[in-house]
C-alpha atoms as a PDB file:
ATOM      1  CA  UNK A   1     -10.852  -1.408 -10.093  1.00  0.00           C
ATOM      2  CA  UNK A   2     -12.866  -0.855  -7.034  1.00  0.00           C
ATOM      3  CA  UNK A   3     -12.106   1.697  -5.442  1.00  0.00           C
ATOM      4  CA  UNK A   4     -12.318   0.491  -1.479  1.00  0.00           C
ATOM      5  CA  UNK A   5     -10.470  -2.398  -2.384  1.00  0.00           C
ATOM      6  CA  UNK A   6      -7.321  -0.200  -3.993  1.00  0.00           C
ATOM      7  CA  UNK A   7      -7.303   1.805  -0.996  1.00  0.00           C
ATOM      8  CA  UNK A   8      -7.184  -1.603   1.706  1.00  0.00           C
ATOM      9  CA  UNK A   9      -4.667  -2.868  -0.507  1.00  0.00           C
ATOM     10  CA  UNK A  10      -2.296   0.887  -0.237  1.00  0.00           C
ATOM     11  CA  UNK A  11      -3.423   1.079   3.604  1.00  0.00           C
ATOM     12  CA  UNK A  12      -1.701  -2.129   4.028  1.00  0.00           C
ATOM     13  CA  UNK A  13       1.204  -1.225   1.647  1.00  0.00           C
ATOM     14  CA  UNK A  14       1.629   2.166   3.177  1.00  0.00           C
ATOM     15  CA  UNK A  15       1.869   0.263   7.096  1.00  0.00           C
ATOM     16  CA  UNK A  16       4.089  -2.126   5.725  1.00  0.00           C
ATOM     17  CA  UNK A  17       6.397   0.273   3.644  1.00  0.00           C
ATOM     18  CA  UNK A  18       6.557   2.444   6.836  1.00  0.00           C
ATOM     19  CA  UNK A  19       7.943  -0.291   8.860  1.00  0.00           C
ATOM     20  CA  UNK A  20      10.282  -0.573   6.358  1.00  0.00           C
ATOM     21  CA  UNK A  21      11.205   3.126   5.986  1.00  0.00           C
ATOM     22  CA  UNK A  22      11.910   3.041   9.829  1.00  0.00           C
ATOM     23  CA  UNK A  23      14.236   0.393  10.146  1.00  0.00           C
ATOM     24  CA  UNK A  24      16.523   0.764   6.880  1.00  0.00           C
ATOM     25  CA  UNK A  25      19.545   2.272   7.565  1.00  0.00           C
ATOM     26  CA  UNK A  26      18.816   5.181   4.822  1.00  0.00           C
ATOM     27  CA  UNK A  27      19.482   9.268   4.534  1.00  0.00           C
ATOM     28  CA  UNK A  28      15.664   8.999   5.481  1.00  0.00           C
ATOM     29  CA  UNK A  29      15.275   7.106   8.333  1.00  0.00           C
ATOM     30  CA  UNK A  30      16.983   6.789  11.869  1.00  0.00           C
ATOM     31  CA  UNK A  31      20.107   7.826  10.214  1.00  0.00           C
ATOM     32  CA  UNK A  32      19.307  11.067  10.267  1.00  0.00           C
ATOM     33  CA  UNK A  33      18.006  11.016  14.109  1.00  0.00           C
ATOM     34  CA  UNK A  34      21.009   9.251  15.381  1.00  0.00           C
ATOM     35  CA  UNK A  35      23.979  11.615  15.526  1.00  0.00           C
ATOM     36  CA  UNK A  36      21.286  14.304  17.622  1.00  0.00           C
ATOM     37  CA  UNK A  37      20.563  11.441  20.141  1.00  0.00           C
ATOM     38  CA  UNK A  38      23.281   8.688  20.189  1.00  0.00           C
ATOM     39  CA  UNK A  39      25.599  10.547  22.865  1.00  0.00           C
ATOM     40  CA  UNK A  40      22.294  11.556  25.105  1.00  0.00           C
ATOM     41  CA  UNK A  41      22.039  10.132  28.602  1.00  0.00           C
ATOM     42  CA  UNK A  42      18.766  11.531  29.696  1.00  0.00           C
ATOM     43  CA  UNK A  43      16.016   8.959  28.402  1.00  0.00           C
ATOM     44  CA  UNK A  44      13.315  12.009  28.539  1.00  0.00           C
ATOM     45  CA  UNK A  45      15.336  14.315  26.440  1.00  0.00           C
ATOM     46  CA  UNK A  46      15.972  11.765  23.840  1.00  0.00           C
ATOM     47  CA  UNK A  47      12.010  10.627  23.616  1.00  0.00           C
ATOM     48  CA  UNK A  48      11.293  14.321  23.202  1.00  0.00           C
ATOM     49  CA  UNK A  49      13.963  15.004  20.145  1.00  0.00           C
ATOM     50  CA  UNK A  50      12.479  11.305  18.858  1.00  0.00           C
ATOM     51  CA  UNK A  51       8.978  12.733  19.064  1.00  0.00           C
ATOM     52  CA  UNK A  52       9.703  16.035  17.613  1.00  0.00           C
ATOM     53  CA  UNK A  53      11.316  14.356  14.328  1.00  0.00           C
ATOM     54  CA  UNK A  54       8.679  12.139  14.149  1.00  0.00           C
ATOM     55  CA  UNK A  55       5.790  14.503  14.474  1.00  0.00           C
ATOM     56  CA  UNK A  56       7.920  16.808  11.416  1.00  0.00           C
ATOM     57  CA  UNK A  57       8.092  13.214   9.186  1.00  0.00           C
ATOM     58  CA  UNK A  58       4.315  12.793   9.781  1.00  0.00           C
ATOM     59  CA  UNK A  59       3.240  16.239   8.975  1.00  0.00           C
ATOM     60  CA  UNK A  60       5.930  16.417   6.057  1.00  0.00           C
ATOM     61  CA  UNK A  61       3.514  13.167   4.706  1.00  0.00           C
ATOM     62  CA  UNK A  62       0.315  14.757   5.440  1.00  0.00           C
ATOM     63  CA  UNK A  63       1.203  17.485   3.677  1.00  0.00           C
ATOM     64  CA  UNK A  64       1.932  15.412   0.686  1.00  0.00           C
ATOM     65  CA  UNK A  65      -0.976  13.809   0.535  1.00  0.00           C
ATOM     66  CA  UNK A  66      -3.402  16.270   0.732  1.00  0.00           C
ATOM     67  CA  UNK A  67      -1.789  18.358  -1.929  1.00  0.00           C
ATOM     68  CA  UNK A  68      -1.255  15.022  -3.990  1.00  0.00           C
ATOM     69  CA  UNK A  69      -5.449  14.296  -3.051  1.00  0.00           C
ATOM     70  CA  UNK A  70      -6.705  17.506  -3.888  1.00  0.00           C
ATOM     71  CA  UNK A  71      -4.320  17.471  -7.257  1.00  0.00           C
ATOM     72  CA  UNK A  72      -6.192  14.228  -8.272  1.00  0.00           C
ATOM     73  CA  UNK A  73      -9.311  15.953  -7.470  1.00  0.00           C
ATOM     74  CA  UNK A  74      -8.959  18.035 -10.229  1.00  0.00           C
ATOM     75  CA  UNK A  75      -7.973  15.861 -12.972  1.00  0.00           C
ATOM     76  CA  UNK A  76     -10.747  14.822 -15.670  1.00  0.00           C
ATOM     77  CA  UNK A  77     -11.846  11.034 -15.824  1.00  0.00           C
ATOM     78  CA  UNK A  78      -9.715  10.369 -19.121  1.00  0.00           C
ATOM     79  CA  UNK A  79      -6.307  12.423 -17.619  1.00  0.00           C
ATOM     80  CA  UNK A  80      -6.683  10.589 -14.344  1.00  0.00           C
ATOM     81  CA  UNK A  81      -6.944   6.954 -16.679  1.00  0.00           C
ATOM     82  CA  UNK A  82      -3.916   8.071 -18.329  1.00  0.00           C
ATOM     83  CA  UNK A  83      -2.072   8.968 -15.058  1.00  0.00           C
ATOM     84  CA  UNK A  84      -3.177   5.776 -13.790  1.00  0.00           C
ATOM     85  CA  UNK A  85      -1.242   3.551 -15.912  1.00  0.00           C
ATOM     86  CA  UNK A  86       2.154   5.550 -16.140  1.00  0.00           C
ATOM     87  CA  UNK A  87       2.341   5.903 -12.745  1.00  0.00           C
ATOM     88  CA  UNK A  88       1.788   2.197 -12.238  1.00  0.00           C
ATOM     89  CA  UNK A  89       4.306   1.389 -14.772  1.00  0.00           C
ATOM     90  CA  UNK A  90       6.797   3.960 -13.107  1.00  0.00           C
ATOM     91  CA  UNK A  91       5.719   1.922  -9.778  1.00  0.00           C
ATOM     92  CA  UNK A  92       6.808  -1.420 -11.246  1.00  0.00           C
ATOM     93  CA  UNK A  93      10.369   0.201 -12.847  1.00  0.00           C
ATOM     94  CA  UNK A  94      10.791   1.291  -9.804  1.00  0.00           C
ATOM     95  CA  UNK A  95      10.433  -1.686  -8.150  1.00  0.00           C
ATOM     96  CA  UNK A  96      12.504  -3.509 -10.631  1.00  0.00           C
ATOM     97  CA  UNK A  97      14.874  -1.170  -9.687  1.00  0.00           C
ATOM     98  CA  UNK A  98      14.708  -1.747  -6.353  1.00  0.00           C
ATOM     99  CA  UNK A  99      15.201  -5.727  -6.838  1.00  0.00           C
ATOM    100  CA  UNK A 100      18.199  -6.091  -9.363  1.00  0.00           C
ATOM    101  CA  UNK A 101      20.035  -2.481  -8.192  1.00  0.00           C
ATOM    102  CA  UNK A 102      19.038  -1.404  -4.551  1.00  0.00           C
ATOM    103  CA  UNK A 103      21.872   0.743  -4.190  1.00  0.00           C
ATOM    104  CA  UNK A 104      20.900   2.723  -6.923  1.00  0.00           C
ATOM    105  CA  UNK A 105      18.013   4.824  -5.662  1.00  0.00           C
ATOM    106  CA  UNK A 106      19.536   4.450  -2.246  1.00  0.00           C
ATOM    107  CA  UNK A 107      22.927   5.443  -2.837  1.00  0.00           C
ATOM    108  CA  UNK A 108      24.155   7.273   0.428  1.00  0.00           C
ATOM    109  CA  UNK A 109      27.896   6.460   0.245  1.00  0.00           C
ATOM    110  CA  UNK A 110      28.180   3.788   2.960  1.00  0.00           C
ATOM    111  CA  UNK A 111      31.461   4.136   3.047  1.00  0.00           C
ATOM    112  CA  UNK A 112      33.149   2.637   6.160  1.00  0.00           C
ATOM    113  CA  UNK A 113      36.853   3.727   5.068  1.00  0.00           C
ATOM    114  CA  UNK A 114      36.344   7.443   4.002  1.00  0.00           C
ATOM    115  CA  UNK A 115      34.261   8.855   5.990  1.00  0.00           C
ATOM    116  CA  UNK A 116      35.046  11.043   9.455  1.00  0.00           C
ATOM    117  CA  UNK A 117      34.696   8.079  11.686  1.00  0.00           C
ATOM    118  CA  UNK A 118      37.728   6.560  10.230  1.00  0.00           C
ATOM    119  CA  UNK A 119      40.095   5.549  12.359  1.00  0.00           C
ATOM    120  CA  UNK A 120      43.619   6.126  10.055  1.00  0.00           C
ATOM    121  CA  UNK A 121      42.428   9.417   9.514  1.00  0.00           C
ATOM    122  CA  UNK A 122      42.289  11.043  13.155  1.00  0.00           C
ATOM    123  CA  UNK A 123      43.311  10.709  16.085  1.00  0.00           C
ATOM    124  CA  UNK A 124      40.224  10.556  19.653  1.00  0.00           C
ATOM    125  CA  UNK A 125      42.242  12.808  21.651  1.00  0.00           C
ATOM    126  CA  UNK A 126      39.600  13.997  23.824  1.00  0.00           C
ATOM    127  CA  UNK A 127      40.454  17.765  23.728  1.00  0.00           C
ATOM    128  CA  UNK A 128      40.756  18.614  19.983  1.00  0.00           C
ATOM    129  CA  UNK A 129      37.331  17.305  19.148  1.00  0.00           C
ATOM    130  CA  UNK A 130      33.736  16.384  19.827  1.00  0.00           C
ATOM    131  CA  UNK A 131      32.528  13.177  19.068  1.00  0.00           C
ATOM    132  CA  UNK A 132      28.937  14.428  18.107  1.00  0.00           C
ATOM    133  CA  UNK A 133      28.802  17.825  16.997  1.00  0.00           C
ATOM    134  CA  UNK A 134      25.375  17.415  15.888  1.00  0.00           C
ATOM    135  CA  UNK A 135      24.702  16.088  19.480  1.00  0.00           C
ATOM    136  CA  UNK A 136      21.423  16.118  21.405  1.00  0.00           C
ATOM    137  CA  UNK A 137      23.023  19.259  23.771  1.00  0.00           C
ATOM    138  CA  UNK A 138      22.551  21.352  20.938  1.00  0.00           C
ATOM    139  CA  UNK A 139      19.874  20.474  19.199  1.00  0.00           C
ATOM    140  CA  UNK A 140      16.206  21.686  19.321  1.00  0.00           C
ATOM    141  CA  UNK A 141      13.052  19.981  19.337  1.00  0.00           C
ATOM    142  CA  UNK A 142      11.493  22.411  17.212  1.00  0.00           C
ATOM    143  CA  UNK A 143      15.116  22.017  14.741  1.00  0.00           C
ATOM    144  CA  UNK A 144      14.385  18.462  14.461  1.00  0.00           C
ATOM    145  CA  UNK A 145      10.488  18.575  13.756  1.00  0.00           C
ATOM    146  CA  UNK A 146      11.858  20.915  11.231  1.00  0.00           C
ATOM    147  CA  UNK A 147      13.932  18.678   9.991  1.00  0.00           C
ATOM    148  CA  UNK A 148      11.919  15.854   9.914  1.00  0.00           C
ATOM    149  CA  UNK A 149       9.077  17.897   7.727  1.00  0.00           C
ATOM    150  CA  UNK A 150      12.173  18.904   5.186  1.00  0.00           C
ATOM    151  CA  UNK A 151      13.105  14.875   5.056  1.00  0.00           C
ATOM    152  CA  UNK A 152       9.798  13.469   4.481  1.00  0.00           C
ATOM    153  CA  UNK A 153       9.686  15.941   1.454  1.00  0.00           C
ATOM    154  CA  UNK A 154      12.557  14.570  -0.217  1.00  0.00           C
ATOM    155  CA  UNK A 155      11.166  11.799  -2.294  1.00  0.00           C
ATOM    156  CA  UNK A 156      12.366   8.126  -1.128  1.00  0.00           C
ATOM    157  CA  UNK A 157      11.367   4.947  -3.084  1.00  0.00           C
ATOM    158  CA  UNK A 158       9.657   3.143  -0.434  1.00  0.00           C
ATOM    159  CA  UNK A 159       7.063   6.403  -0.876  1.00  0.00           C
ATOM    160  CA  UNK A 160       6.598   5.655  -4.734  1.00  0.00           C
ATOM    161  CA  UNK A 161       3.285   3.583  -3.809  1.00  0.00           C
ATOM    162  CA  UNK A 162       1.444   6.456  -1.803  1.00  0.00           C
ATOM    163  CA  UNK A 163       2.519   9.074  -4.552  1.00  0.00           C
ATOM    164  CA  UNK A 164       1.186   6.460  -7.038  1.00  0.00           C
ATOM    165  CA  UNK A 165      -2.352   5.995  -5.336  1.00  0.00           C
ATOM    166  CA  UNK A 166      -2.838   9.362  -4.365  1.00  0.00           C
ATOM    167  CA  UNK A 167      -2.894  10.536  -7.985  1.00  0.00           C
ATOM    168  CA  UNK A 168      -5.950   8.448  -8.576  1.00  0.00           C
ATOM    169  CA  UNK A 169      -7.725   8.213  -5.208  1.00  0.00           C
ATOM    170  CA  UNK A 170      -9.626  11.592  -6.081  1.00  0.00           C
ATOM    171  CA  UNK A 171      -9.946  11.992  -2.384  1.00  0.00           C
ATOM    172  CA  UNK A 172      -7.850  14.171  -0.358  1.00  0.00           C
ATOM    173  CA  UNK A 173      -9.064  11.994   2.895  1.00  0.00           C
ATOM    174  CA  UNK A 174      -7.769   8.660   1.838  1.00  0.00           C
ATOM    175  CA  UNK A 175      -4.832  10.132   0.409  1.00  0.00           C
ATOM    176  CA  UNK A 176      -3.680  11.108   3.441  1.00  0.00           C
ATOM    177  CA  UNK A 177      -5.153   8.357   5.115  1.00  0.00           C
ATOM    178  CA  UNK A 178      -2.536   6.569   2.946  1.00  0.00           C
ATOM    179  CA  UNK A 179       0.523   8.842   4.149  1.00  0.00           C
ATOM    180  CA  UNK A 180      -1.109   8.881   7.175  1.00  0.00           C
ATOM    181  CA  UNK A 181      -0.736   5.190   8.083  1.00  0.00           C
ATOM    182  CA  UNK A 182       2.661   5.581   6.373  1.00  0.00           C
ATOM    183  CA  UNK A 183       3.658   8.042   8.727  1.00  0.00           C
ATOM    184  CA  UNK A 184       2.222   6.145  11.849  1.00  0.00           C
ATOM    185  CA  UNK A 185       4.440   2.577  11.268  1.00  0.00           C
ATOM    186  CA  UNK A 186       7.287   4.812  10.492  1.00  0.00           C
ATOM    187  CA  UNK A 187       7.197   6.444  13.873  1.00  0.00           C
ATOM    188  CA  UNK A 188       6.626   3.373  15.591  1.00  0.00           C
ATOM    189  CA  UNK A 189       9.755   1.598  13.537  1.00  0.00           C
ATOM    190  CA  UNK A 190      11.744   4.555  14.059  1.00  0.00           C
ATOM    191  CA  UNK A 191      11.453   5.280  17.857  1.00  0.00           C
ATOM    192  CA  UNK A 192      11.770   1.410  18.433  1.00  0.00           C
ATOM    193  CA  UNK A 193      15.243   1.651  16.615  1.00  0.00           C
ATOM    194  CA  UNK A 194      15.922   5.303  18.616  1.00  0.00           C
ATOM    195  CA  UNK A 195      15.525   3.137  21.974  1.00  0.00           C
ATOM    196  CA  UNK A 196      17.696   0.147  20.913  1.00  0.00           C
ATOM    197  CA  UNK A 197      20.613   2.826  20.130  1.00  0.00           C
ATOM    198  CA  UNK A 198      20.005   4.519  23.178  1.00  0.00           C
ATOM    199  CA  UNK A 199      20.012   1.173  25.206  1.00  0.00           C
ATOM    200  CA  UNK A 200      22.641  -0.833  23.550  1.00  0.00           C
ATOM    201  CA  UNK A 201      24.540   1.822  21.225  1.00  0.00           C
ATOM    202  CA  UNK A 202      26.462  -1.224  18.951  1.00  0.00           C
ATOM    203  CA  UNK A 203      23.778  -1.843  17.179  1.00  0.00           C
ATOM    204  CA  UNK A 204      24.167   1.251  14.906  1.00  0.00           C
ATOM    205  CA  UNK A 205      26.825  -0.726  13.711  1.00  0.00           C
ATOM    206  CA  UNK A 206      25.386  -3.770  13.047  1.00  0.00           C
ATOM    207  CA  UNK A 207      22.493  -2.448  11.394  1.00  0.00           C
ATOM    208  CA  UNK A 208      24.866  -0.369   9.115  1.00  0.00           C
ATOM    209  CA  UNK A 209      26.506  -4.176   7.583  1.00  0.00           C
ATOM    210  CA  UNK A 210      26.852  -3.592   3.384  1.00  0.00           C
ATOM    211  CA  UNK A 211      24.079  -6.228   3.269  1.00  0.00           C
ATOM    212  CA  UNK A 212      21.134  -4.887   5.396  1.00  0.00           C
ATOM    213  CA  UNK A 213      20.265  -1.953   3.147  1.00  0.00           C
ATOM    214  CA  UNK A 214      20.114  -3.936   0.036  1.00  0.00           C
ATOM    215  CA  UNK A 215      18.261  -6.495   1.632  1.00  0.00           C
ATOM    216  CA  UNK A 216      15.586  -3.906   3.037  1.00  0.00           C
ATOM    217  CA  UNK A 217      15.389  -2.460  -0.251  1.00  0.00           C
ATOM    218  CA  UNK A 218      15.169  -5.855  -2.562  1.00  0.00           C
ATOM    219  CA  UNK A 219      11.771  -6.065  -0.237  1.00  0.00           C
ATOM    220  CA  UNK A 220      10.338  -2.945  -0.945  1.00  0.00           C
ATOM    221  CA  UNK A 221      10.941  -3.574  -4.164  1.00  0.00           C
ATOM    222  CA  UNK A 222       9.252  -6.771  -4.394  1.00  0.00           C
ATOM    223  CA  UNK A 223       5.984  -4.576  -2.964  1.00  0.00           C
ATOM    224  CA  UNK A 224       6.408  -2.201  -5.251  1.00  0.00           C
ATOM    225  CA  UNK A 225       6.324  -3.965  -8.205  1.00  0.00           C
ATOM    226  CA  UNK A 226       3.247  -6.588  -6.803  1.00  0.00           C
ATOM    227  CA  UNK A 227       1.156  -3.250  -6.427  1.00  0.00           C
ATOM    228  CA  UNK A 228       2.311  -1.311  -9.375  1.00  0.00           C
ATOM    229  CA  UNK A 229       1.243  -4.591 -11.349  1.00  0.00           C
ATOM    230  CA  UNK A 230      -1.807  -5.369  -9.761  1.00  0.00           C
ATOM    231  CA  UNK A 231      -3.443  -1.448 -10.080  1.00  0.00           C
ATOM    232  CA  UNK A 232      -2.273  -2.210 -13.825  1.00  0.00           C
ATOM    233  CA  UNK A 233      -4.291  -5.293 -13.702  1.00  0.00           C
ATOM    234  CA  UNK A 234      -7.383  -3.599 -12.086  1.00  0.00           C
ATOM    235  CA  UNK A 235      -6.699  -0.941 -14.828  1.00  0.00           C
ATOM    236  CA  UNK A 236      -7.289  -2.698 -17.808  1.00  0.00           C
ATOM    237  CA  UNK A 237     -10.262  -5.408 -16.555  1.00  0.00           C
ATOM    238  CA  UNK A 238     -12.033  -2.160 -15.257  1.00  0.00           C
END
């Protein structure tokens, strides 16, 4: 397959993916920003905490990609063919995966009945407890860019593409090029999902309905397996 043409094709997968990554309600996304920033009134402090997490999630997927780029670097023309086609047939599984069981991969206990917001379980009396303990008044900016690094390492599916095509770019540039532009739409998505809670806080809940995630996920899945099938199509006519 030519090689300019596989890396258009995971630039565009990689913006798209991000976007994705941004807005699903996952253990990966805004999720994980929310509780620091939800009960925040200053605008400034919040776009600062925002900024730090999302500068820690891009450098977290820099760092992947250049070690993932300079690993393919190393690999011989016949390992790299072989690495080729079982990652792109792990890429398609997973996206199979992704279609018929999105929970699956994604599994991060949704649970509106069991978990510490539950209403039958406590009571709000406004002296015994604070709402957000993990609230923006005691958080860092350095904590968060800290933790956004450490999240971005955790493997997610929607990544599966840029781990894929940075084992066979055999360029530490476009592999992070790749993560790069990953990184980039899932700042954007994020932050634009950061200022809706801060502006209208209900729509945490909305975006947390049972059928959102698996919804979000059945598309990345669809993706996944259209590029995991089409580098195993370039594979084999190359």
């Amino acid at each position: 397959m030519n090689t300019d043409t596989l890396f258009l094709v995971a630039l565009q997968s990689g913006l798209f993916l991000g976007l994705i990554h941004g807005i699903n309600p996952c253990g990966h996304s805004w999720v994980v920003l929310a509780p620091f920033v939800a009960g925040d009134s200053s605008g400034r402090r919040v776009s600062v905490l925002t900024a730090s997490f999302i500068t820690g999630t891009t450098l977290g997927c820099l760092a992947i990609g250049l070690a993932l780029g300079l690993l393919s670097t190393g690999l011989p023309d016949s390992v790299r063919a072989v690495t080729d086609v079982v990652t792109a047939g792990i890429i398609v599984l997973l996206g199979l995966i992704l279609l018929v069981r999105p929970q699956l991969l994604h599994n991060h206990d949704h649970c509106h009945c069991g978990h510490e917001h539950c209403h039958s379980d406590h009571k709000h009396d406004r002296n015994d407890h604070a709402h957000s303990p993990l609230s923006a008044r005691r958080s860092t900016a350095w904590g968060l860019a800290i933790l956004g690094f450490v999240n971005m390492i955790v493997p997610c599916p929607t990544v599966a593409i840029m781990y894929s095509y940075a084992l066979e770019s055999g360029s530490a540039f476009r592999s992070m090029a790749v993560f790069g532009i990953y990184a980039l739409s899932t700042g954007v998505a994020l932050a634009g999902v950061i200022y809706a809670i801060f502006k209208v806080a209900g729509i945490m809940r909305r975006l947390q309905r049972p059928w959102v995630e698996p919804a979000i996920m059945r598309t990345a899945g669809l993706l996944t397996v259209a590029f995991g099938t089409y580098t195993l199509y370039g594979d084999f006519i190359s």
